[in-house]
N, C-alpha and C. Protein backbone atom coordinates (compact mmCIF):
# COMPACT_ATOMS: atom_id res chain seq x y z
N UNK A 1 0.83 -1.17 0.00
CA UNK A 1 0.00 0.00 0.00
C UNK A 1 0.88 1.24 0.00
N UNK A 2 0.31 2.39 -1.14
CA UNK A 2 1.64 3.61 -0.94
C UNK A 2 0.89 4.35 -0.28
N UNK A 3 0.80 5.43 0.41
CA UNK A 3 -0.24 5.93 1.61
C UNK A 3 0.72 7.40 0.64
N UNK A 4 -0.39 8.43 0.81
CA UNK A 4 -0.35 9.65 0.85
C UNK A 4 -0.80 10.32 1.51
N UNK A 5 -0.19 10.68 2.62
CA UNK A 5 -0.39 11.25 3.80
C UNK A 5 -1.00 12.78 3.79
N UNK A 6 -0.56 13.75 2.32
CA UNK A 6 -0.65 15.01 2.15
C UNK A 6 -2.49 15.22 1.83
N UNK A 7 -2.54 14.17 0.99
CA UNK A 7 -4.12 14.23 0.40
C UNK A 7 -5.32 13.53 1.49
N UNK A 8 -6.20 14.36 1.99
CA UNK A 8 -7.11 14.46 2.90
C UNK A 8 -7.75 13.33 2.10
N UNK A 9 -8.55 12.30 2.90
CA UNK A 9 -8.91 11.39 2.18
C UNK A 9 -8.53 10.56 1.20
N UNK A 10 -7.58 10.46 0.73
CA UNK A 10 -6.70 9.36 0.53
C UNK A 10 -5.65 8.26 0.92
N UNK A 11 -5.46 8.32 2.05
CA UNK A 11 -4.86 7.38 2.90
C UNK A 11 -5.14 5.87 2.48
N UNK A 12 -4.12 5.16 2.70
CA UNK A 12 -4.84 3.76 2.14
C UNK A 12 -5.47 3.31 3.48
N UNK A 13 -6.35 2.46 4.01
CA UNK A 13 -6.52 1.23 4.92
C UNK A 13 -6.87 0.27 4.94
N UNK A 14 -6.99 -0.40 3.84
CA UNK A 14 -7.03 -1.65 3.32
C UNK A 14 -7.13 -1.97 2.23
N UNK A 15 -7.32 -3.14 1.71
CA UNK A 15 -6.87 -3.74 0.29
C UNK A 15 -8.39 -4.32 0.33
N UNK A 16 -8.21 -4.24 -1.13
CA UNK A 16 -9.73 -4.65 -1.73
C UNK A 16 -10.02 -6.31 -1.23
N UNK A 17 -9.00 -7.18 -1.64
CA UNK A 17 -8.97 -8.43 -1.20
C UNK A 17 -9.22 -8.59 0.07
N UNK A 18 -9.19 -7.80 1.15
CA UNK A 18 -9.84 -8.09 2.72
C UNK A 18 -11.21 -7.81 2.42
N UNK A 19 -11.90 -6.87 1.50
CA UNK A 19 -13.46 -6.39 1.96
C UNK A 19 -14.31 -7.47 0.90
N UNK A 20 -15.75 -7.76 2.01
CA UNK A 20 -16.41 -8.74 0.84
C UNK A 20 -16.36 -8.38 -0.79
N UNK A 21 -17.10 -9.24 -1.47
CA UNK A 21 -16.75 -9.49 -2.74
C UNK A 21 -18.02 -8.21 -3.56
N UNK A 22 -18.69 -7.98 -2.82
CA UNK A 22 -19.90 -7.04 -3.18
C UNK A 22 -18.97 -5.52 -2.82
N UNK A 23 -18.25 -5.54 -1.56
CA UNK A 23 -18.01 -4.26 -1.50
C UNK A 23 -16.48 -4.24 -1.78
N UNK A 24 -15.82 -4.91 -2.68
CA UNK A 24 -14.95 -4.77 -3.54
C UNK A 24 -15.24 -4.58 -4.90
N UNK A 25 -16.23 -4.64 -5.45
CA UNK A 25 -16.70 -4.58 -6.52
C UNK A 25 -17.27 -2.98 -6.50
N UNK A 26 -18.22 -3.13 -5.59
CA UNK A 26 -18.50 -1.46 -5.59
C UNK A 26 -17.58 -0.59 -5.50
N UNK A 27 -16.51 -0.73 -4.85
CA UNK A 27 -15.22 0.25 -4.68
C UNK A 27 -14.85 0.42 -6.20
N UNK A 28 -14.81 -0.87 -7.21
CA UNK A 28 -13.87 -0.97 -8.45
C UNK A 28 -15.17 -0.36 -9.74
N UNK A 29 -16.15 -0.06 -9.36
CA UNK A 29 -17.11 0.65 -9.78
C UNK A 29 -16.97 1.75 -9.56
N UNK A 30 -17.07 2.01 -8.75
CA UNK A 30 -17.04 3.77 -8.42
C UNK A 30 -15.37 4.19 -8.93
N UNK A 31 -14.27 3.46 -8.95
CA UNK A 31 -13.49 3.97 -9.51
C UNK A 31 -13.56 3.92 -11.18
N UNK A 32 -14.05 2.91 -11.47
CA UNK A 32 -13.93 2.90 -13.09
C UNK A 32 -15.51 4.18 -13.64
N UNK A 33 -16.22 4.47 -12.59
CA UNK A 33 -17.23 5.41 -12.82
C UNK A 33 -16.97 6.33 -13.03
N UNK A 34 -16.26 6.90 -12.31
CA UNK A 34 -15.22 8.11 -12.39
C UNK A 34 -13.86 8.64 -13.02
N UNK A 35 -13.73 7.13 -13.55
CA UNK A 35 -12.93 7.19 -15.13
C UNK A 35 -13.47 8.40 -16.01
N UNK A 36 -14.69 8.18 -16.59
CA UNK A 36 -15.09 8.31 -17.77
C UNK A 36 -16.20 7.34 -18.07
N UNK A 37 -16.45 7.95 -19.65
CA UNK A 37 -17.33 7.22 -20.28
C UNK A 37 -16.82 5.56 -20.46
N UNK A 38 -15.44 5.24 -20.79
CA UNK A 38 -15.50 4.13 -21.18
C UNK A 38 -15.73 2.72 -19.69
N UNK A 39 -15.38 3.92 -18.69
CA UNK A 39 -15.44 3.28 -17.45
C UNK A 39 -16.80 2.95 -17.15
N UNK A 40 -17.80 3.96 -17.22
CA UNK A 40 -18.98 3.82 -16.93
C UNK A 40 -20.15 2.88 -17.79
N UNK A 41 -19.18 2.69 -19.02
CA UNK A 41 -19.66 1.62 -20.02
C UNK A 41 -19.64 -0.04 -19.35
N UNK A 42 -18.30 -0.09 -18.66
CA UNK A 42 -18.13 -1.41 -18.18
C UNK A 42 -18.83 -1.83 -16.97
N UNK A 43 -19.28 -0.34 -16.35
CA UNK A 43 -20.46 -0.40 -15.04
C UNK A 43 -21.20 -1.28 -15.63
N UNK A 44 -21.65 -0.16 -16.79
CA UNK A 44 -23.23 -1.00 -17.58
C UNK A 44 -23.31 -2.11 -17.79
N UNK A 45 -22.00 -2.64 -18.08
CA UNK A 45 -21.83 -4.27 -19.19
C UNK A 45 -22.13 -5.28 -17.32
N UNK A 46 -21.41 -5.05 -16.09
CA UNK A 46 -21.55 -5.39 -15.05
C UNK A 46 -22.96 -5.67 -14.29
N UNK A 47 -23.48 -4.35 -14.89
CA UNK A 47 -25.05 -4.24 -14.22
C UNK A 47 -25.70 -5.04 -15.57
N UNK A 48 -25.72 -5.04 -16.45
CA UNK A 48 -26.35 -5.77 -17.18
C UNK A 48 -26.48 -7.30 -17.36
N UNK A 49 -25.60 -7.62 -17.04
CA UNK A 49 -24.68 -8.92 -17.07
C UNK A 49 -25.22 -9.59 -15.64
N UNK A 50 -25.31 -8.71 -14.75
CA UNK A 50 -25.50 -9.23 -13.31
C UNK A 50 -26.74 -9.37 -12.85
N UNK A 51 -28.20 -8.17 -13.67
CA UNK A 51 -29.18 -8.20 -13.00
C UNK A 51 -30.03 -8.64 -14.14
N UNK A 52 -31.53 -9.09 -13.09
CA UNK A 52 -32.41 -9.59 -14.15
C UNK A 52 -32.58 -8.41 -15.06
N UNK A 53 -33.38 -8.90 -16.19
CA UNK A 53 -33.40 -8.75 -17.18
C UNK A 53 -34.82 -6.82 -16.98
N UNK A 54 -33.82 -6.34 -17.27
CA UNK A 54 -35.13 -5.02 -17.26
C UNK A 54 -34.54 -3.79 -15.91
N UNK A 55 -33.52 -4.83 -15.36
CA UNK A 55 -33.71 -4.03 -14.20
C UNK A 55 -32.32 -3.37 -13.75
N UNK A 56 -31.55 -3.62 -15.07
CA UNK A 56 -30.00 -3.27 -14.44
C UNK A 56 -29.98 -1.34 -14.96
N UNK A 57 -31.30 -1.30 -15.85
CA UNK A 57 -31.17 -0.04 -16.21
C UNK A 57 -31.27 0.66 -14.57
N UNK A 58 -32.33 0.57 -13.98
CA UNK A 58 -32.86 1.47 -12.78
C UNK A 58 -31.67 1.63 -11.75
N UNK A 59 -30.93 0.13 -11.80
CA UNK A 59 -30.04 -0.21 -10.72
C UNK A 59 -28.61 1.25 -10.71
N UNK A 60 -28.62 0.65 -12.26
CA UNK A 60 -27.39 1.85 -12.80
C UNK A 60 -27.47 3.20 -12.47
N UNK A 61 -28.57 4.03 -12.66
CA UNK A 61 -29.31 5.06 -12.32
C UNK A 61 -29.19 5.60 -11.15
N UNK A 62 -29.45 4.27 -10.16
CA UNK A 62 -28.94 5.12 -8.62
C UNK A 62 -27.92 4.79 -7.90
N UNK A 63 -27.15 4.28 -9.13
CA UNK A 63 -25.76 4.08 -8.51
C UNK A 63 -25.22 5.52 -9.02
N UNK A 64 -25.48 5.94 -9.85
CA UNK A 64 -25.20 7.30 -10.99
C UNK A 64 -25.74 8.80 -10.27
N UNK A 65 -27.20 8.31 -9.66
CA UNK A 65 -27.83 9.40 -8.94
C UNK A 65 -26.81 9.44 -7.39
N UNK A 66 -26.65 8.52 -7.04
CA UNK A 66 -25.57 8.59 -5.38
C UNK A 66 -24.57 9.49 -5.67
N UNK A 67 -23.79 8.71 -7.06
CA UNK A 67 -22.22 9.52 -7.29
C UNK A 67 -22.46 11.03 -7.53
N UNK A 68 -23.57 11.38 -8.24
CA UNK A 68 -23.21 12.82 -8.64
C UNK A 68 -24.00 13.14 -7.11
N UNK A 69 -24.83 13.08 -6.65
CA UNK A 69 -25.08 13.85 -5.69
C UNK A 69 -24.12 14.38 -4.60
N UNK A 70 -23.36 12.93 -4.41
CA UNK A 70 -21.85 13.21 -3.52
C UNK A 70 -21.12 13.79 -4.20
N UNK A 71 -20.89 13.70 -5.16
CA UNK A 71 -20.20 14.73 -6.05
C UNK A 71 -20.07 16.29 -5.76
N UNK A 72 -21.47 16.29 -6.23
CA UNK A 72 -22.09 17.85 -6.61
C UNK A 72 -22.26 18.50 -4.98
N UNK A 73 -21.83 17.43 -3.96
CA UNK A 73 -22.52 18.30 -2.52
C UNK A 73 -21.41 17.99 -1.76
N UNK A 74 -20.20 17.56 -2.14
CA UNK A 74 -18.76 17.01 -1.08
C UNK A 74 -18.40 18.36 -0.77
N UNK A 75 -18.02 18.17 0.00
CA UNK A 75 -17.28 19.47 1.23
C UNK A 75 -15.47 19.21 0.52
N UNK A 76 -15.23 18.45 0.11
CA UNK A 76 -13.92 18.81 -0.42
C UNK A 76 -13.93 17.65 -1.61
N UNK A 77 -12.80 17.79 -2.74
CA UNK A 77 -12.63 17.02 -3.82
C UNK A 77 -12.80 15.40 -2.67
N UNK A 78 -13.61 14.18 -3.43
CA UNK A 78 -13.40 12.87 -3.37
C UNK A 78 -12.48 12.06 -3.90
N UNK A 79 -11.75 11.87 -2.96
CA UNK A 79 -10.04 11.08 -3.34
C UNK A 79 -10.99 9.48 -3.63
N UNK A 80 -9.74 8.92 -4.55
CA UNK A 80 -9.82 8.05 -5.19
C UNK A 80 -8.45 7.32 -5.26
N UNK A 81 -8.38 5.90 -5.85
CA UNK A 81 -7.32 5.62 -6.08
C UNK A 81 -7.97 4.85 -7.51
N UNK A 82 -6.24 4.55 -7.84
CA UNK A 82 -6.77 4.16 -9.76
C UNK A 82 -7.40 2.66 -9.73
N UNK A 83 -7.75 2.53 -10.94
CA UNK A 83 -8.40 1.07 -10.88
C UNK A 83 -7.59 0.07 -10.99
N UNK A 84 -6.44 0.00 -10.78
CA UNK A 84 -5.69 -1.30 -10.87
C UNK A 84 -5.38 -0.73 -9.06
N UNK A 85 -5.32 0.03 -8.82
CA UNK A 85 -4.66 0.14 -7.31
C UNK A 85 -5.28 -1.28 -6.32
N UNK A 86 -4.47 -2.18 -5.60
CA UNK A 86 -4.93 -3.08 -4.79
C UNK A 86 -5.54 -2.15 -3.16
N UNK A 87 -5.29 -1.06 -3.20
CA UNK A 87 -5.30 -0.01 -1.66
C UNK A 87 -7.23 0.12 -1.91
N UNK A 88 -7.47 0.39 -0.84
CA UNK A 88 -8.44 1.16 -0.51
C UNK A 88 -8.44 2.58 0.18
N UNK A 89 -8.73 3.54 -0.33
CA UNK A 89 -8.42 4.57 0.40
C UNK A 89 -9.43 5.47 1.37
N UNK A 90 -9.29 6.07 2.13
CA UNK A 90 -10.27 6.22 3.21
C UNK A 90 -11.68 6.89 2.57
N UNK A 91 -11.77 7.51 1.83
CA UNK A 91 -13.21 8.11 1.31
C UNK A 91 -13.52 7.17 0.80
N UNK A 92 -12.97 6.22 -0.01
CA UNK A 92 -13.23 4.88 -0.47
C UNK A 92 -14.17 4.20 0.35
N UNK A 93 -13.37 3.91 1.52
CA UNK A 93 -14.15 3.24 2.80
C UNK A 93 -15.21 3.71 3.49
N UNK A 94 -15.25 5.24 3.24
CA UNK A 94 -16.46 5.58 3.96
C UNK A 94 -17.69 5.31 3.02
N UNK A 95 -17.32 5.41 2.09
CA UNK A 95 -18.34 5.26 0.62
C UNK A 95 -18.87 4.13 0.93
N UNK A 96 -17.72 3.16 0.97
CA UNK A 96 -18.33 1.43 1.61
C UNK A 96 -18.86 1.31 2.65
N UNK A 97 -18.86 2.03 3.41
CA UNK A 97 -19.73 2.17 4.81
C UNK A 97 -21.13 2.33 4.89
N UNK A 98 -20.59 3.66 3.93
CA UNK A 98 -21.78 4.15 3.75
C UNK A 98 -23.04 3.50 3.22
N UNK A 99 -22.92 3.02 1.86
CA UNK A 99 -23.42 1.96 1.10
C UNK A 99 -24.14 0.55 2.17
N UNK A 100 -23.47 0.23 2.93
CA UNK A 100 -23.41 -1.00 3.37
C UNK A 100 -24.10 -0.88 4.63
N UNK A 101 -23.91 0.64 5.37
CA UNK A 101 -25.52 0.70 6.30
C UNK A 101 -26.38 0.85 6.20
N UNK A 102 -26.16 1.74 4.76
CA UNK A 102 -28.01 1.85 4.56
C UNK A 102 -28.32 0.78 3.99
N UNK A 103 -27.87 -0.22 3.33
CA UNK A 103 -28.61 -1.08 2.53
C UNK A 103 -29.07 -2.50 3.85
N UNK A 104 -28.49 -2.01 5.07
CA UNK A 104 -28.68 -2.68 6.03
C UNK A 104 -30.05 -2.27 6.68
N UNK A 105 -30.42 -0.90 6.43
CA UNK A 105 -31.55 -0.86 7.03
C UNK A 105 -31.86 0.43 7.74
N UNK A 106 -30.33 1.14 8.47
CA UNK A 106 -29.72 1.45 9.25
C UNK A 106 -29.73 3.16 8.39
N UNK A 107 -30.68 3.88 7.92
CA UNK A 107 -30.65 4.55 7.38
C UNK A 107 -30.49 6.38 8.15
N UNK A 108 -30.49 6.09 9.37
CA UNK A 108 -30.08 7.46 10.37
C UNK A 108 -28.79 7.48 10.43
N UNK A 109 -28.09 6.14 10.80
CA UNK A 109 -26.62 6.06 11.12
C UNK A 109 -25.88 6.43 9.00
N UNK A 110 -26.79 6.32 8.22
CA UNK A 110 -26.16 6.45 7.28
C UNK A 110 -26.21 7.71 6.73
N UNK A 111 -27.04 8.34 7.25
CA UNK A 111 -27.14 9.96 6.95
C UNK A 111 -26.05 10.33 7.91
N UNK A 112 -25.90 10.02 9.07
CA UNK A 112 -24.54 10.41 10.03
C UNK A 112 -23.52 10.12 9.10
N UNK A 113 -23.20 9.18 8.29
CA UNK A 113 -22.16 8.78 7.39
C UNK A 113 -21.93 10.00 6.56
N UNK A 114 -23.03 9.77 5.88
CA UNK A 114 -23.40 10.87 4.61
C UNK A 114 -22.30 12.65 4.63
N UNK A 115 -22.60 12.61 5.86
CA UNK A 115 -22.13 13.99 6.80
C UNK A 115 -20.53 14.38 6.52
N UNK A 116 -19.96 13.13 6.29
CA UNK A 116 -18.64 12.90 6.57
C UNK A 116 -17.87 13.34 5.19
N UNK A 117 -19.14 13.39 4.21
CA UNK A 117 -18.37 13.02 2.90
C UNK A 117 -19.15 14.59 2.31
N UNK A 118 -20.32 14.71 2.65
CA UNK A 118 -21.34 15.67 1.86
C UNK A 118 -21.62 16.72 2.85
N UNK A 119 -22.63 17.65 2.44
CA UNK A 119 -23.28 18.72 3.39
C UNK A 119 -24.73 18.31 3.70
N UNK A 120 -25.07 18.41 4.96
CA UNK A 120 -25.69 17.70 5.98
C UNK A 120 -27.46 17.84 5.14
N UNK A 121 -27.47 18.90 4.31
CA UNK A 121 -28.69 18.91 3.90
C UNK A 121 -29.21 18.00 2.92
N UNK A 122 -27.97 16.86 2.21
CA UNK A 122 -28.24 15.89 1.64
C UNK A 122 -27.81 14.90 1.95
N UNK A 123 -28.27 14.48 3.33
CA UNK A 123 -27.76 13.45 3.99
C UNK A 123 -28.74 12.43 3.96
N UNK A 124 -29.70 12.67 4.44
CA UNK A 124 -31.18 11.86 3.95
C UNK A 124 -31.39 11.14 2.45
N UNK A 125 -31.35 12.06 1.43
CA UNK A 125 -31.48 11.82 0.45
C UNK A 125 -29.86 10.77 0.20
N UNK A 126 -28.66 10.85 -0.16
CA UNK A 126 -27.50 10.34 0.09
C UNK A 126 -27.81 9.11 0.61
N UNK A 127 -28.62 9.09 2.01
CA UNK A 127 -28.68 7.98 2.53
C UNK A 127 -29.58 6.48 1.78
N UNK A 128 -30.49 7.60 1.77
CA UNK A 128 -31.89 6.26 0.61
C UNK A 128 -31.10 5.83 -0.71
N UNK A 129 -30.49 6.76 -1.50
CA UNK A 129 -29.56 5.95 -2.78
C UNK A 129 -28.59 5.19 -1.89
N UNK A 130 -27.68 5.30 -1.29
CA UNK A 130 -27.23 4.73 -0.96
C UNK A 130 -27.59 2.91 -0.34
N UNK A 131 -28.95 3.02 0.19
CA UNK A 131 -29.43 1.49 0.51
C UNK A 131 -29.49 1.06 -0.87
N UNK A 132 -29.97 2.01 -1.83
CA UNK A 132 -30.98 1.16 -3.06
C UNK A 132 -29.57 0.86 -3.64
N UNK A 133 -28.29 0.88 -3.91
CA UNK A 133 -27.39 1.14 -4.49
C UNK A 133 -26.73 -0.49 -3.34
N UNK A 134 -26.87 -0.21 -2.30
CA UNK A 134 -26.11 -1.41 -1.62
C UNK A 134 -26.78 -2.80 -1.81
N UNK A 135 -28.09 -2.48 -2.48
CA UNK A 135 -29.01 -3.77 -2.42
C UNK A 135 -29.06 -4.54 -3.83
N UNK A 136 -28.38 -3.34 -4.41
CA UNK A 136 -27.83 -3.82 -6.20
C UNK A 136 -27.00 -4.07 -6.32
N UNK A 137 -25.98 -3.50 -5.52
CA UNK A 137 -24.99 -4.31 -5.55
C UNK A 137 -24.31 -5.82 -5.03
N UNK A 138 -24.83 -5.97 -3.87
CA UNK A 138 -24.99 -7.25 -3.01
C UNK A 138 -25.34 -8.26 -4.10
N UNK A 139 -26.82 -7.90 -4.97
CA UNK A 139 -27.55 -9.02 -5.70
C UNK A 139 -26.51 -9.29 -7.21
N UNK A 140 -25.84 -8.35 -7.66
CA UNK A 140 -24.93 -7.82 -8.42
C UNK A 140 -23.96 -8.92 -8.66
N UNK A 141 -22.95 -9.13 -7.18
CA UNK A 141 -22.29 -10.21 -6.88
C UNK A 141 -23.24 -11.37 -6.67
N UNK A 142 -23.91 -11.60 -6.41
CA UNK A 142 -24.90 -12.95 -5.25
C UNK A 142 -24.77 -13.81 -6.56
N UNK A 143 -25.49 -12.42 -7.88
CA UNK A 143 -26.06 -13.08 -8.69
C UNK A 143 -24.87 -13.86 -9.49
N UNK A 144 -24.09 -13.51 -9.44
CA UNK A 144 -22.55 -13.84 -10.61
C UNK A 144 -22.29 -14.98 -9.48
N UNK A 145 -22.46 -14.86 -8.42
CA UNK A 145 -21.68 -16.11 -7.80
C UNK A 145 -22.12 -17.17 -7.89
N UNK A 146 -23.33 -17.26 -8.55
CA UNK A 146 -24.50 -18.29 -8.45
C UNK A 146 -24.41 -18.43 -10.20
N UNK A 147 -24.25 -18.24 -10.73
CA UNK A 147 -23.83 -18.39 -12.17
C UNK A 147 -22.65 -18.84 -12.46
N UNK A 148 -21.38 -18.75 -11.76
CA UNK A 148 -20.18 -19.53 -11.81
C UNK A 148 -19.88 -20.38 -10.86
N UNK A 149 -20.99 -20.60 -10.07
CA UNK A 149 -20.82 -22.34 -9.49
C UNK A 149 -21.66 -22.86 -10.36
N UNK A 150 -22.45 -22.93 -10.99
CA UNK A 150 -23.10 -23.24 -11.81
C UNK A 150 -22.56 -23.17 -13.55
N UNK A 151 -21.81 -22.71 -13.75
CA UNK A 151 -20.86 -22.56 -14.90
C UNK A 151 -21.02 -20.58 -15.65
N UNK A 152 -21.78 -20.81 -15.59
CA UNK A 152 -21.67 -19.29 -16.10
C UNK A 152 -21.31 -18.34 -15.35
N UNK A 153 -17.94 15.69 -9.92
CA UNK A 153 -17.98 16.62 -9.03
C UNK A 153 -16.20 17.05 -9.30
N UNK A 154 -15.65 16.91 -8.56
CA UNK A 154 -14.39 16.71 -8.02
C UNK A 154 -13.83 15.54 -7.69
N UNK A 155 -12.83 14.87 -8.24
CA UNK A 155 -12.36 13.59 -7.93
C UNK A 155 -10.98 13.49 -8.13
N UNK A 156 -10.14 13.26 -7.35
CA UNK A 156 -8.87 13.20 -6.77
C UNK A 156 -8.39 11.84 -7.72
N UNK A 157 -7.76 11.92 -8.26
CA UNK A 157 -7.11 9.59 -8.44
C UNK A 157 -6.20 9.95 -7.95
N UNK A 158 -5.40 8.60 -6.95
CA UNK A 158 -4.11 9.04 -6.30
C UNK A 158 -3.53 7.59 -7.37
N UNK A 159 -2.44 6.81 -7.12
CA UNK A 159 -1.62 6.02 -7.96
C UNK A 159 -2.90 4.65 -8.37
């Protein structure tokens, strides 16, 4: 892990290979999202590929509606690291946090999240994409895992 200590929110603290397989995937989403177009193409091919049939459009949407909102409402640029990077970096992780309480249920503690990254007046809203976004993604992986046992704003990049 190379840690950059200077850039607020970029710190590494863990590697993708420690966090489940749903919220390693979402991390490698949101970085290839924030690529670009060709990045956000391979979202699509992911969400398409992963969800039933009709429904990877909507899924995409509020994975798209989360990012720009955090985007458009972050209290400072959202550090990133590149898409081959094995690091996770701390806005990274809160993102995964974030994601992963609300889709738990836990939607007050995720507006408290929200806070960390955005301005408090879109913390609520932040929070609800955020479940619908953790619950697509979960099924995202579930669904691919079950197909191959079966055979089938501002954004920082640091290295």
């Amino acid at each position: 892990m190379t840690s950059h200590p200077n850039i607020r929110g970029g710190a590494s603290v863990a590697v993708l290979s420690a966090l489940d397989g749903w919220e390693s995937n979402l991390v490698m989403n949101l970085r290839l999202w924030c690529e670009g177009p060709v990045g956000q193409a391979q979202v699509w091919t992911d969400y398409a590929l992963g969800c039933p049939s009709g429904k990877a459009q909507s899924e995409v949407q509020a994975f798209e509606a989360l990012l720009n909102t955090l985007m458009q409402h972050c209290k400072r640029p959202f550090v990133r690291h590149s898409v081959g990077c094995p690091c996770v970096g701390s806005d990274e992780c809160v993102f995964v946090t974030l994601v992963k309480t609300a889709s738990e249920g836990h939607l007050e503690d995720a507006a408290l999240i929200a806070t960390l990254m955005a301005h408090p007046a879109f913390a609520e809203q932040i929070a609800l994409l955020a479940g619908q976004v953790g619950e697509g993604a979960r099924h995202l992986v579930r669904s691919r895992s079950e197909t191959s046992s079966t055979g089938g704003a501002d954004v920082v990049r640091l290295h």
